[in-house]
N, C-alpha and C. Protein backbone atom coordinates (compact mmCIF):
# COMPACT_ATOMS: atom_id res chain seq x y z
N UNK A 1 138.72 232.54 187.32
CA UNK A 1 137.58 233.17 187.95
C UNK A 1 136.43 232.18 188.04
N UNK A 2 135.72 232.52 188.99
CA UNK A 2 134.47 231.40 189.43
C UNK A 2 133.45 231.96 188.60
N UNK A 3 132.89 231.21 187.67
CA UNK A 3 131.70 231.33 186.91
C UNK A 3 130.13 231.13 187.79
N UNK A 4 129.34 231.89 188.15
CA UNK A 4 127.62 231.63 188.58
C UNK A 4 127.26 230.84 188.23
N UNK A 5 126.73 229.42 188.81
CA UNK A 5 126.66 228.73 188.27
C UNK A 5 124.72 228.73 188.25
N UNK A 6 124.11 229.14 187.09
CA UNK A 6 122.51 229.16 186.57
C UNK A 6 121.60 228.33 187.14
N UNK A 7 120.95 227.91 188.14
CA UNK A 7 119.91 226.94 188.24
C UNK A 7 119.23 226.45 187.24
N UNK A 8 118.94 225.07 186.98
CA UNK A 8 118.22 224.56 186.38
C UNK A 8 116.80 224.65 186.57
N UNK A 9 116.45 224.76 185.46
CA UNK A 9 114.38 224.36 185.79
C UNK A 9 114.14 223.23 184.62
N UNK A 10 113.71 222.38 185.96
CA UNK A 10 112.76 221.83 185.14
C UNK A 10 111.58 221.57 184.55
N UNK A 11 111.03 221.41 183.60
CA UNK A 11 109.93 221.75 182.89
C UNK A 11 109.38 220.22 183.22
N UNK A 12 107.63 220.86 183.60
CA UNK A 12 107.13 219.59 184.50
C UNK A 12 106.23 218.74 182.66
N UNK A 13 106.80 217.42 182.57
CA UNK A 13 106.23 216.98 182.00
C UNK A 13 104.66 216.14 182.11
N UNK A 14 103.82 216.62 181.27
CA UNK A 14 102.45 216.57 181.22
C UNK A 14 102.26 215.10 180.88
N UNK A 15 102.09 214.19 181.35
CA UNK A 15 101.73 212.47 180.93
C UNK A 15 99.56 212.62 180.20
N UNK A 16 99.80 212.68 179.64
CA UNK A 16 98.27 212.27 179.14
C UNK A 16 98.04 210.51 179.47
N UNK A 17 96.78 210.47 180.12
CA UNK A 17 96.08 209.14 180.34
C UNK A 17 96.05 208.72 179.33
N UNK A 18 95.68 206.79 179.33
CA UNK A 18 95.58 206.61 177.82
C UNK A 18 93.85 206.68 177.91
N UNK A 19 93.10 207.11 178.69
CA UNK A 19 91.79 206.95 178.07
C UNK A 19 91.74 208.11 179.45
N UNK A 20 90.39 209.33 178.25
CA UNK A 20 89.86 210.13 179.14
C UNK A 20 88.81 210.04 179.85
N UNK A 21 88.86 210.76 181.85
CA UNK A 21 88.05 210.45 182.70
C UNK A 21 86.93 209.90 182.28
N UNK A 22 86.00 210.36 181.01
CA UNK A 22 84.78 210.05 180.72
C UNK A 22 84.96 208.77 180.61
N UNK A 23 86.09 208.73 179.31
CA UNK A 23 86.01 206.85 179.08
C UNK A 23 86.57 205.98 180.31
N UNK A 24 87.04 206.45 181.22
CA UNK A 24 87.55 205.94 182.16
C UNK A 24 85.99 205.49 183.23
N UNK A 25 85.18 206.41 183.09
CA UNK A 25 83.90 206.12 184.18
C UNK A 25 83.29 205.41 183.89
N UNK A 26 82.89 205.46 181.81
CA UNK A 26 82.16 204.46 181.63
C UNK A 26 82.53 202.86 181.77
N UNK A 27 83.92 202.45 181.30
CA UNK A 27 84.45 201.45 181.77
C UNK A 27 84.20 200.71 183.31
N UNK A 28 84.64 201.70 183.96
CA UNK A 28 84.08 201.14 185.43
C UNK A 28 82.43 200.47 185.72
N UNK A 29 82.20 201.48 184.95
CA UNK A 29 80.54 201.11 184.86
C UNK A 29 79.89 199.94 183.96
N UNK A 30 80.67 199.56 183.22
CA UNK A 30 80.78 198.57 182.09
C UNK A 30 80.85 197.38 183.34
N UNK A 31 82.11 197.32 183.53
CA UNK A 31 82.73 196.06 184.38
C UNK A 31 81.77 196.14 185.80
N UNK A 32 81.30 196.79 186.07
CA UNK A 32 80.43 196.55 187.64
C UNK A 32 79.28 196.31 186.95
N UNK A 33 78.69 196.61 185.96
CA UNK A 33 77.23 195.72 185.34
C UNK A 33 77.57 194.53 185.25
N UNK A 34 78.37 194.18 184.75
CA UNK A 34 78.68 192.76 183.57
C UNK A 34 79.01 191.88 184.85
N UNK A 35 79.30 192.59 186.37
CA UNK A 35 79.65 191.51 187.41
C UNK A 35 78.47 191.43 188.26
N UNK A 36 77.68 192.17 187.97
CA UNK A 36 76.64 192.07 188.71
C UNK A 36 75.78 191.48 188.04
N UNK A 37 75.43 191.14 186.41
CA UNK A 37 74.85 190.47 185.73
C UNK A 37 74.64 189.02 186.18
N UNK A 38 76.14 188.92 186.11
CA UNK A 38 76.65 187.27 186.13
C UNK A 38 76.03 186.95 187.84
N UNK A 39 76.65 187.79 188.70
CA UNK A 39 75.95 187.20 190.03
C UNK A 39 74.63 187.21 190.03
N UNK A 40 74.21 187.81 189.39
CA UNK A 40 72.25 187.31 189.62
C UNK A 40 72.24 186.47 188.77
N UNK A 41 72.30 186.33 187.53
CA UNK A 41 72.25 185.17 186.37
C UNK A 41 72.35 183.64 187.51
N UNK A 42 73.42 184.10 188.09
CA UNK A 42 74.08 182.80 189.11
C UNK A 42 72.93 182.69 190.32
N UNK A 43 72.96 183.76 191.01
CA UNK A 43 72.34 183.28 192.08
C UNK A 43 70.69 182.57 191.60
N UNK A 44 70.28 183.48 190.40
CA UNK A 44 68.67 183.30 189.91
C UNK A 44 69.08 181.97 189.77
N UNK A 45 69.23 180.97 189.17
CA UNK A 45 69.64 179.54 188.62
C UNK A 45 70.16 178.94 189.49
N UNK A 46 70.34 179.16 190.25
CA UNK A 46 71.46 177.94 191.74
C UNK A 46 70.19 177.57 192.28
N UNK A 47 68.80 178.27 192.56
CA UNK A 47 67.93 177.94 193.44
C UNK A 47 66.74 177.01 192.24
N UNK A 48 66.88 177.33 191.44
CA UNK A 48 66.16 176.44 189.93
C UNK A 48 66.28 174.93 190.26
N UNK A 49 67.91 175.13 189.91
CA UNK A 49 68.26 173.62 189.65
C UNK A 49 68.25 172.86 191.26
N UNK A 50 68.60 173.76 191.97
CA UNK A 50 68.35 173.01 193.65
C UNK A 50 67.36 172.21 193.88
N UNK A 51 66.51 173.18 193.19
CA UNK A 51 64.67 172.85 193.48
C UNK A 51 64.52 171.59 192.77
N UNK A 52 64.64 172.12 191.05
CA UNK A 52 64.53 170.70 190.37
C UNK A 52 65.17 169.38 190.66
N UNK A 53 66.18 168.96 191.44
CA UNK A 53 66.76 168.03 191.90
C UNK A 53 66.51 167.63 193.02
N UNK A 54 65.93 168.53 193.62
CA UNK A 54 64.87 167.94 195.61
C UNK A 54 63.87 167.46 194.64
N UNK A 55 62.83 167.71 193.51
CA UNK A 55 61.69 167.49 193.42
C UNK A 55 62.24 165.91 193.08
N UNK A 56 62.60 165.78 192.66
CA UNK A 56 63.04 164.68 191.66
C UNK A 56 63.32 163.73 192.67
N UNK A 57 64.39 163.65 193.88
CA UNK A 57 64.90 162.67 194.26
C UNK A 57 63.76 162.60 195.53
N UNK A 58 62.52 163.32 196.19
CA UNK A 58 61.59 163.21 196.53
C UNK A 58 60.36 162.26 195.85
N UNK A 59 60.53 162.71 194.23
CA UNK A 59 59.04 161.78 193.79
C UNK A 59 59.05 160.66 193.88
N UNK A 60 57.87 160.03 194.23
CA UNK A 60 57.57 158.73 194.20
C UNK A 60 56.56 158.23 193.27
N UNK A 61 56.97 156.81 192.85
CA UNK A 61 56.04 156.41 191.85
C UNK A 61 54.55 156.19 192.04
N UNK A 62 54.02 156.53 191.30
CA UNK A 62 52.35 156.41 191.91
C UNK A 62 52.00 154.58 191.63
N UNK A 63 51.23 154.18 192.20
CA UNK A 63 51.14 152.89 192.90
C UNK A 63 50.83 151.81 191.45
N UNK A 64 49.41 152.38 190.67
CA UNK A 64 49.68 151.96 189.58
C UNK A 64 50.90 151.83 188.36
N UNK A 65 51.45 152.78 188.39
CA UNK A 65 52.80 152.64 187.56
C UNK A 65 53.61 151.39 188.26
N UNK A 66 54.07 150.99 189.51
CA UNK A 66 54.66 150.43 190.14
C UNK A 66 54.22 148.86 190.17
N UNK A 67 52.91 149.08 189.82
CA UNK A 67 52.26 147.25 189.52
C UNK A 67 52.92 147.46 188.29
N UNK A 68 52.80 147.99 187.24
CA UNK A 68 52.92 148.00 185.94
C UNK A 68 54.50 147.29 185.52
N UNK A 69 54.74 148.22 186.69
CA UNK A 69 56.23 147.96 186.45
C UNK A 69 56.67 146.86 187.12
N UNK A 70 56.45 146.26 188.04
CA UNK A 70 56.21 145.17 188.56
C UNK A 70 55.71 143.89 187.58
N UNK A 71 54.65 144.17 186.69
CA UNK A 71 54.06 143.24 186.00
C UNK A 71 55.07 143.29 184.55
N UNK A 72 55.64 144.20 184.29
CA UNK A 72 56.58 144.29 183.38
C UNK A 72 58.15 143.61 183.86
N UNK A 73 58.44 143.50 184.77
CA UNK A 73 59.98 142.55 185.22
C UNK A 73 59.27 141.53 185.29
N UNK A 74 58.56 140.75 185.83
CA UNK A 74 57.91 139.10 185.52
C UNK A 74 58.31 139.06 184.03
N UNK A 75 57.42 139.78 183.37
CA UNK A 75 57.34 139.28 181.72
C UNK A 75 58.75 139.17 181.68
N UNK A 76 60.13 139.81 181.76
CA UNK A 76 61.07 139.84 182.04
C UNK A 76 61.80 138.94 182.43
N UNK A 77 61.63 138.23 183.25
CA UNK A 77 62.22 136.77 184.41
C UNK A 77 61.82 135.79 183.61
N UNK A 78 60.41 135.59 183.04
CA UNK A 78 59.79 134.78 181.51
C UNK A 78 60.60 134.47 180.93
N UNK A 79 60.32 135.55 180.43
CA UNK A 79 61.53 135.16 178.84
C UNK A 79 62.73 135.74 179.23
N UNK A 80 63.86 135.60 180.60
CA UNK A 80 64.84 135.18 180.71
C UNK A 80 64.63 133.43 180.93
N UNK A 81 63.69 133.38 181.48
CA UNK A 81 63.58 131.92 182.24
C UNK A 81 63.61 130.66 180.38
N UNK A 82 63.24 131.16 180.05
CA UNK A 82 62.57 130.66 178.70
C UNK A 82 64.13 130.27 177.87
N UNK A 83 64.58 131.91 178.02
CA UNK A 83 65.93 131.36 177.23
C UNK A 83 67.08 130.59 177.48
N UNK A 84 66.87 130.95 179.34
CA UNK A 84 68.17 130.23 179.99
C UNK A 84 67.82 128.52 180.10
N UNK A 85 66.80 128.16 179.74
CA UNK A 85 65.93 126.49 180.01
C UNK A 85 66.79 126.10 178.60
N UNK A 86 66.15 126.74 177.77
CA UNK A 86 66.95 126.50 176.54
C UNK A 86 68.08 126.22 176.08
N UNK A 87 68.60 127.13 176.92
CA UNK A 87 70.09 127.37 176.34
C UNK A 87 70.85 126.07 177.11
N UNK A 88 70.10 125.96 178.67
CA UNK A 88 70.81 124.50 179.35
C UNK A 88 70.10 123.61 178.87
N UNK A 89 69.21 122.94 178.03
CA UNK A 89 68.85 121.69 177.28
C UNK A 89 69.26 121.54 176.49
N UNK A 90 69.89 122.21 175.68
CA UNK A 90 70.96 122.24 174.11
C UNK A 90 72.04 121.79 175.04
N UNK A 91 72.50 122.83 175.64
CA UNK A 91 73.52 122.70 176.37
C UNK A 91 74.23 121.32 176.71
N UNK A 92 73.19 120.46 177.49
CA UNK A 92 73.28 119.28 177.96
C UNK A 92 73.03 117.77 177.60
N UNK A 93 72.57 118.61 176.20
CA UNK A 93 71.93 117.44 175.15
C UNK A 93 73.04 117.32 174.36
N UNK A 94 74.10 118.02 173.94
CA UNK A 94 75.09 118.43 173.65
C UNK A 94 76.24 117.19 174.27
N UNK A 95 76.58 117.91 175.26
CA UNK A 95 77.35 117.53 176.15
C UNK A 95 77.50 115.84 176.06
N UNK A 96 75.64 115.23 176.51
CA UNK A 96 75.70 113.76 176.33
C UNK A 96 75.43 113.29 175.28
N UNK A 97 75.46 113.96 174.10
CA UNK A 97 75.18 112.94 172.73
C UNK A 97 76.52 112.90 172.92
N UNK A 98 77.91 113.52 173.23
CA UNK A 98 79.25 113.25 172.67
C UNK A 98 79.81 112.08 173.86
N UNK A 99 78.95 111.67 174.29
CA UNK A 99 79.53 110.87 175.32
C UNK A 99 78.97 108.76 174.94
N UNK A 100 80.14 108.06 174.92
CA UNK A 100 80.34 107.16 174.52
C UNK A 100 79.78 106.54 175.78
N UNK A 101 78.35 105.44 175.10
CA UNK A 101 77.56 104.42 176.79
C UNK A 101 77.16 102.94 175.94
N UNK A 102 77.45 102.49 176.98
CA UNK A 102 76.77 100.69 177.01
C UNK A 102 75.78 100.81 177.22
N UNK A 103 74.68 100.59 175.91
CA UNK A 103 73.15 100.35 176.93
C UNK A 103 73.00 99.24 177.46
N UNK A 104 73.87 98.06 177.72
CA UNK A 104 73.95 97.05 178.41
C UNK A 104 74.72 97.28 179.86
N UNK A 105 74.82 98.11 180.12
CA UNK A 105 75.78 98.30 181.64
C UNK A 105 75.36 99.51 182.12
N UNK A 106 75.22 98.89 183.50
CA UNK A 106 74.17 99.69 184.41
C UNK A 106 75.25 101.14 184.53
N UNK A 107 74.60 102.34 185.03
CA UNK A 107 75.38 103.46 185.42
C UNK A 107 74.69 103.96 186.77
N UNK A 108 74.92 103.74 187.99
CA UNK A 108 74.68 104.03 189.35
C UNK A 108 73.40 103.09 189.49
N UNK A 109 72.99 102.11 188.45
CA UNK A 109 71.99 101.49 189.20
C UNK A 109 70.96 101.36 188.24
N UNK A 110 71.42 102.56 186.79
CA UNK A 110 70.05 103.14 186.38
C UNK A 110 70.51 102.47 185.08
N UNK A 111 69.31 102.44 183.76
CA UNK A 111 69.17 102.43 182.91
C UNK A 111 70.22 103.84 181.93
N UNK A 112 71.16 103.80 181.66
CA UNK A 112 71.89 104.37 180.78
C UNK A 112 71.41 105.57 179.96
N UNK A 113 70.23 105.23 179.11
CA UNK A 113 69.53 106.06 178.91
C UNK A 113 68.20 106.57 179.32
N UNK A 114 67.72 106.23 180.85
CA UNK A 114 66.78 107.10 181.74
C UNK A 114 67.70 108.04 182.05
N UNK A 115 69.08 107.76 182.67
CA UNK A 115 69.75 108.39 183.18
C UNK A 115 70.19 109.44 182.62
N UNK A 116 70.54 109.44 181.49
CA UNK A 116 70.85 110.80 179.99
C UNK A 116 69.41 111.12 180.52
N UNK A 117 68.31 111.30 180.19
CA UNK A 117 67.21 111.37 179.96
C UNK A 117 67.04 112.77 181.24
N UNK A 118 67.16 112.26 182.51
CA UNK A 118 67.19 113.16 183.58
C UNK A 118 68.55 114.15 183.61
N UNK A 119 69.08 113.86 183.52
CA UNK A 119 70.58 114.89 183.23
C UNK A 119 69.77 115.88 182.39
N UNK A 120 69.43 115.73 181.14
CA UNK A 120 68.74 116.59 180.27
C UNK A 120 68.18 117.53 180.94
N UNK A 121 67.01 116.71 181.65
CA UNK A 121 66.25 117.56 182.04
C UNK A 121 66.21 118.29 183.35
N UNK A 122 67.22 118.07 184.13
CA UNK A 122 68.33 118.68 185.33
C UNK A 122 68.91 119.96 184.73
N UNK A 123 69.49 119.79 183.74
CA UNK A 123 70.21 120.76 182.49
C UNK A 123 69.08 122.26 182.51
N UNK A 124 67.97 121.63 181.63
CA UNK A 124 67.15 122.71 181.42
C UNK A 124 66.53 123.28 182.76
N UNK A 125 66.17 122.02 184.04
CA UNK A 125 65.45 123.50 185.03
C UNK A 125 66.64 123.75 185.74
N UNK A 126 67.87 123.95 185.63
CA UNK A 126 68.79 124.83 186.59
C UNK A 126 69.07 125.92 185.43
N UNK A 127 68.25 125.62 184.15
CA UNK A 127 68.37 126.80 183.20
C UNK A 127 67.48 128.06 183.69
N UNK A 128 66.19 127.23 183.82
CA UNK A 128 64.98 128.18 184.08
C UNK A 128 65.32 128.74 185.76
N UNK A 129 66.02 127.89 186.49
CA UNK A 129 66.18 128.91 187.60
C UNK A 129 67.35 130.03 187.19
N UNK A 130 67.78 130.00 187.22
CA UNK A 130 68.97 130.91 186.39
C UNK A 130 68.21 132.78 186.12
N UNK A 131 67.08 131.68 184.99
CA UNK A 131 66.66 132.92 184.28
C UNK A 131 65.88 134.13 185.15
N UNK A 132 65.58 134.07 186.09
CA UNK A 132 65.21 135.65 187.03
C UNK A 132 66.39 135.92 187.10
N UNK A 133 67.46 135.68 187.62
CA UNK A 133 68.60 136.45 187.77
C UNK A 133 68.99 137.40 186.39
N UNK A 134 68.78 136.62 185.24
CA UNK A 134 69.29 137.10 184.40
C UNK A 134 68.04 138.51 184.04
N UNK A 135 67.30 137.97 184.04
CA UNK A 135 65.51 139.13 184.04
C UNK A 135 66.04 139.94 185.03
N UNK A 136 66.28 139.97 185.88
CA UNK A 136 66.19 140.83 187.06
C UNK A 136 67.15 142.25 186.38
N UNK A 137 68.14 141.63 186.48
CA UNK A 137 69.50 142.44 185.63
C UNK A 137 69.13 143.34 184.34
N UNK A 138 68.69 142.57 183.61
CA UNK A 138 68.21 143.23 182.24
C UNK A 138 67.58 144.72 182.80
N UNK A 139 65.94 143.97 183.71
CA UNK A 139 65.25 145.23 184.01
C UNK A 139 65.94 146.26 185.14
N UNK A 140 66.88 145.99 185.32
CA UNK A 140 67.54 147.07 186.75
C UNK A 140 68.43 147.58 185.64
N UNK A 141 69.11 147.29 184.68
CA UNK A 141 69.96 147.98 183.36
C UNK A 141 68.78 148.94 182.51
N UNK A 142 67.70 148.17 182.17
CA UNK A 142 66.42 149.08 181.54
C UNK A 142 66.09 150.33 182.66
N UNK A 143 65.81 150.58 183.66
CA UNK A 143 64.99 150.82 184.54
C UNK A 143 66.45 151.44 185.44
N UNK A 144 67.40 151.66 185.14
CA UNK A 144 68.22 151.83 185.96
C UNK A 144 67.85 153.59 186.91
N UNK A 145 66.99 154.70 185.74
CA UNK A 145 66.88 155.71 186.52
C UNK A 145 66.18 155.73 187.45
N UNK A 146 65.26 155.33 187.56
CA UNK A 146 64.09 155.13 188.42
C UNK A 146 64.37 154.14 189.71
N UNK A 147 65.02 153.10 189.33
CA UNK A 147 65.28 151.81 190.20
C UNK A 147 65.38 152.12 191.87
N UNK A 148 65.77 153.16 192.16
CA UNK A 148 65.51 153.97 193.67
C UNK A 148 63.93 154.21 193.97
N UNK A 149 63.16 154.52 193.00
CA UNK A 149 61.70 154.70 193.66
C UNK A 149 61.01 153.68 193.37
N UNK A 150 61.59 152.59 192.31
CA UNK A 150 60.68 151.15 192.24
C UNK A 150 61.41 150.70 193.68
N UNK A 151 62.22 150.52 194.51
CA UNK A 151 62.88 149.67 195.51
C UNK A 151 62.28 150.38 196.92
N UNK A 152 61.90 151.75 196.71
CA UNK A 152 61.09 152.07 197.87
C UNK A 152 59.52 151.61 197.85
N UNK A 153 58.81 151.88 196.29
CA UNK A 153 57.75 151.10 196.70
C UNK A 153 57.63 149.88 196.69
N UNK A 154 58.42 149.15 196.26
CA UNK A 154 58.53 147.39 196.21
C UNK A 154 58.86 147.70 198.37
N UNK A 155 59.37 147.96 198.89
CA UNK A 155 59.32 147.70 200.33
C UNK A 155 58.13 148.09 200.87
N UNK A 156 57.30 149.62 200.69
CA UNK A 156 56.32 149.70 200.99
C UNK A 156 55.07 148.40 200.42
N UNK A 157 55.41 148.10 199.47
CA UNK A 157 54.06 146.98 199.08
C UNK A 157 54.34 145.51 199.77
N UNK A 158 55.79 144.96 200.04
CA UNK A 158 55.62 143.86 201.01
C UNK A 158 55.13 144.19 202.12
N UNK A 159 55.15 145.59 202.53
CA UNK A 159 54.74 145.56 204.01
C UNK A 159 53.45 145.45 203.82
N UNK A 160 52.19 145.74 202.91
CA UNK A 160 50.97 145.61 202.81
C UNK A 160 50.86 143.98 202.58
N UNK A 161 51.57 143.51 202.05
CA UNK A 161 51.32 141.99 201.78
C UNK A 161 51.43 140.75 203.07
N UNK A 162 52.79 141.64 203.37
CA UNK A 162 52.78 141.13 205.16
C UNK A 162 51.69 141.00 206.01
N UNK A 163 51.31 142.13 205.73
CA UNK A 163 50.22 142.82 207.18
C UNK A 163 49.26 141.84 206.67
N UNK A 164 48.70 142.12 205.34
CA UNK A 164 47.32 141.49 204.74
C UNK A 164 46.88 139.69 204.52
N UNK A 165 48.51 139.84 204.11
CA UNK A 165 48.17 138.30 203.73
C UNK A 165 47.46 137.04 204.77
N UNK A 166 47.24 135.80 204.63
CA UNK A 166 46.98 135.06 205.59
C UNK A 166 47.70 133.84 206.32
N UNK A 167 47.15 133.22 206.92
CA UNK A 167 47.86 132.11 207.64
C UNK A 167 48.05 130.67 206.84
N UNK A 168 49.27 130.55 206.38
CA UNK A 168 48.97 129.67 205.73
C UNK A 168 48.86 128.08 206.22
N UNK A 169 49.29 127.87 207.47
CA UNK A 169 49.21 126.76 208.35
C UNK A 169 47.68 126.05 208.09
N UNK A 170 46.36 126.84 208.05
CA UNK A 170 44.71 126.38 207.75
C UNK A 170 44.61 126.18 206.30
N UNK A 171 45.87 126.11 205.13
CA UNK A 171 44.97 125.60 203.74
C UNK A 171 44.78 123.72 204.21
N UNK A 172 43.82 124.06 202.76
CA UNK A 172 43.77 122.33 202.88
C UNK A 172 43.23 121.93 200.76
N UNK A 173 43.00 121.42 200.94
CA UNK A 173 42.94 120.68 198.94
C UNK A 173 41.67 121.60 198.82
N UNK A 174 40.71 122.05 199.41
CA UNK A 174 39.91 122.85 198.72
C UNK A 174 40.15 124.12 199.35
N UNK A 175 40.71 124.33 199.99
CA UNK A 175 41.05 125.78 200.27
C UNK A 175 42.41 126.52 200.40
N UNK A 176 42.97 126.65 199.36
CA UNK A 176 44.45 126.71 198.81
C UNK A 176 44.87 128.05 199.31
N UNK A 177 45.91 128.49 199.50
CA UNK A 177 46.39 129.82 199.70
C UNK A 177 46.05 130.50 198.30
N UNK A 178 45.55 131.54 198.48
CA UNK A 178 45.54 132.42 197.24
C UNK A 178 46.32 133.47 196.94
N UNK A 179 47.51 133.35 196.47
CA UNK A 179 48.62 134.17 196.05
C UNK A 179 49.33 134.73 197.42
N UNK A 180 50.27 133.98 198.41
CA UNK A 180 51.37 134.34 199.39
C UNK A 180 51.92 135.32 199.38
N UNK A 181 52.41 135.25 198.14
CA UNK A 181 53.41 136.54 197.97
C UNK A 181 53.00 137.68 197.25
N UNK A 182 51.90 137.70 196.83
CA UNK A 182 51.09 138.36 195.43
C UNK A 182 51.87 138.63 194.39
N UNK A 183 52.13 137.86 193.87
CA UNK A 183 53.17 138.05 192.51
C UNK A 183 52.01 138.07 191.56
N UNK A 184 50.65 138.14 191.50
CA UNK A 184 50.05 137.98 190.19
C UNK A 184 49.63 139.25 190.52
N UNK A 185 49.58 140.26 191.55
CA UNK A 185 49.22 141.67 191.76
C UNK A 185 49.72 142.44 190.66
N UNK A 186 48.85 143.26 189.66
CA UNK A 186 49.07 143.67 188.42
C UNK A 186 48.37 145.21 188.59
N UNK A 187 47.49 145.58 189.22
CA UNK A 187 47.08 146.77 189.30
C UNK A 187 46.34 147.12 190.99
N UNK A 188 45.62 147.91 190.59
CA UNK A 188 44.90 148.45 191.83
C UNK A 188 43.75 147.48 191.98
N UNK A 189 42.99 147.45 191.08
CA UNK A 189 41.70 146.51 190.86
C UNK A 189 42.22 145.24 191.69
N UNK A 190 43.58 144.38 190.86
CA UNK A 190 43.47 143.11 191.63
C UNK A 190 44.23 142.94 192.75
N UNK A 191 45.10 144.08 193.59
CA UNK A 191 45.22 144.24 194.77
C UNK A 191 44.15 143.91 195.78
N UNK A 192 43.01 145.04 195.44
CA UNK A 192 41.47 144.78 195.98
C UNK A 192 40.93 143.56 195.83
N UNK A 193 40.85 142.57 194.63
CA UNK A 193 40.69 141.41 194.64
C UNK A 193 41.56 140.32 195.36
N UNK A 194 43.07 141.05 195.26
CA UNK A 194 43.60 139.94 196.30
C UNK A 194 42.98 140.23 197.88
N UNK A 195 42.44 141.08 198.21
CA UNK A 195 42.25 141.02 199.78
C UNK A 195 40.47 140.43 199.78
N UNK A 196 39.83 140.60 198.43
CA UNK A 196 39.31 140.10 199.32
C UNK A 196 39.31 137.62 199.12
N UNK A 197 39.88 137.99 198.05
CA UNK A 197 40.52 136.59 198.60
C UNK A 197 41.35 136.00 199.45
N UNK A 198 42.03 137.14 200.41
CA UNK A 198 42.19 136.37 201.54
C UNK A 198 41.29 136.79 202.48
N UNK A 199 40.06 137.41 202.60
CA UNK A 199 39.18 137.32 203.42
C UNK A 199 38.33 136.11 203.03
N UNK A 200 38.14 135.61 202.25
CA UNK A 200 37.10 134.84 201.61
C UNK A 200 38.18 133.54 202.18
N UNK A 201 39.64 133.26 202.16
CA UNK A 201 40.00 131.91 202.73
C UNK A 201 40.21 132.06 204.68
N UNK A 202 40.50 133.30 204.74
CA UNK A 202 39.81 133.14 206.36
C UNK A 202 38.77 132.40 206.84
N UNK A 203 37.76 132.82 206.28
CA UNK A 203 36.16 132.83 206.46
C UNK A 203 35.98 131.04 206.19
N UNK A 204 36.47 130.74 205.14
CA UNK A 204 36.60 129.23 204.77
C UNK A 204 36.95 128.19 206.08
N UNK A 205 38.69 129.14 206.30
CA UNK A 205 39.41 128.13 207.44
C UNK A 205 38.82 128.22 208.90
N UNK A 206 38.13 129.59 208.96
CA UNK A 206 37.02 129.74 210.39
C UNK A 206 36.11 128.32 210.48
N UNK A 207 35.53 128.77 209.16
CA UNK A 207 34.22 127.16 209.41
C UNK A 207 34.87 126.15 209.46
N UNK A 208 35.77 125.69 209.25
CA UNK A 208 36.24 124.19 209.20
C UNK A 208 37.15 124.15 210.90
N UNK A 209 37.18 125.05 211.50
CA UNK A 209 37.62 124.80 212.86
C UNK A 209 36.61 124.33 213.69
């Protein structure tokens, strides 16, 4: 005989969340602060540091600092010049004490030891030229942050020296050029003094025409 066969039911199983709606809203609300924090935190500070880095690669040195600093690499080129003279007169004094001479036999013509004598001293000034290079270096290694706004006003100040300076074709034994290049320019004061010493050798080379 055929048995009825019973329908099944199934019994609907209930899943519980692991966190209820409440904690579920505040979370959301958690995570949309904490992202909106960070984007203003971000955006407030992106325009900070923008700013601070235009100001910066805009400033320029004010004119006195720039003699200063100017009058500070000379002292610099000095006492490179000083040490590199040195270092090639040892150097070369060196070199020819170890060297075996006849002071009886000529060497190109010359006296044996005039000839040591100038070598020496050949030695030491290709020392002292030397030494700006070596000054120069030092202060562009010292000075390295800045070295972009000393090199813009070092161009702006030859062009004043250009424009200002004078003719040097009219010196003569009493009326000498007074500083060509202005390398003794140390501040504002003797800027003003250099011009008006080259008005004062104009005025000189006028009368003598």
């Amino acid at each position: 005989m055929l048995t009825k066969s019973v329908p099944l039911r199934l019994t609907s199983l209930r899943i519980s969340p692991p966190f209820s709606p409440a904690t579920t809203i505040l979370l959301h609300t958690h995570r949309n602060a904490s992202t909106t924090t960070t984007t203003t935190t971000t955006s407030s500070t992106s325009p900070i540091t923008t700013a601070t880095s235009s100001s910066q690669s805009n400033e320029k040195l004010g004119w006195d600092t720039f003699l200063q600093l100017r009058k500070q690499r000379r002292r610099y080129n000095l006492v490179s010049s000083l040490f590199t003279s040195a270092l090639g007169t040892t150097a070369g004094v060196g070199y020819l004490a170890n060297k075996e001479i006849d002071p009886t036999q000529m060497i190109m013509g010359m006296d044996p030891i005039i000839l040591f004598g100038l070598a020496t001293v050949s030695c030491g000034a290709l020392g002292w030229l030397a030494g700006p290079v070596l000054g120069s270096s030092a202060f562009s290694v010292v000075k390295r942050r800045i070295m972009g706004q000393i090199n813009e006003r070092e161009r702006e100040f030859l062009q004043h020296i250009k424009k200002n300076r004078v003719d040097p074709s009219f010196q003569s034994f009493s009326n000498p050029v007074p500083d060509y290049y202005g390398e003794k320019i140390g501040s504002i004061k003797q800027y003003k003094q250099w011009l008006k010493d080259q008005r004062a050798y104009n005025r000189k080379s006028k009368s003598f025409l």
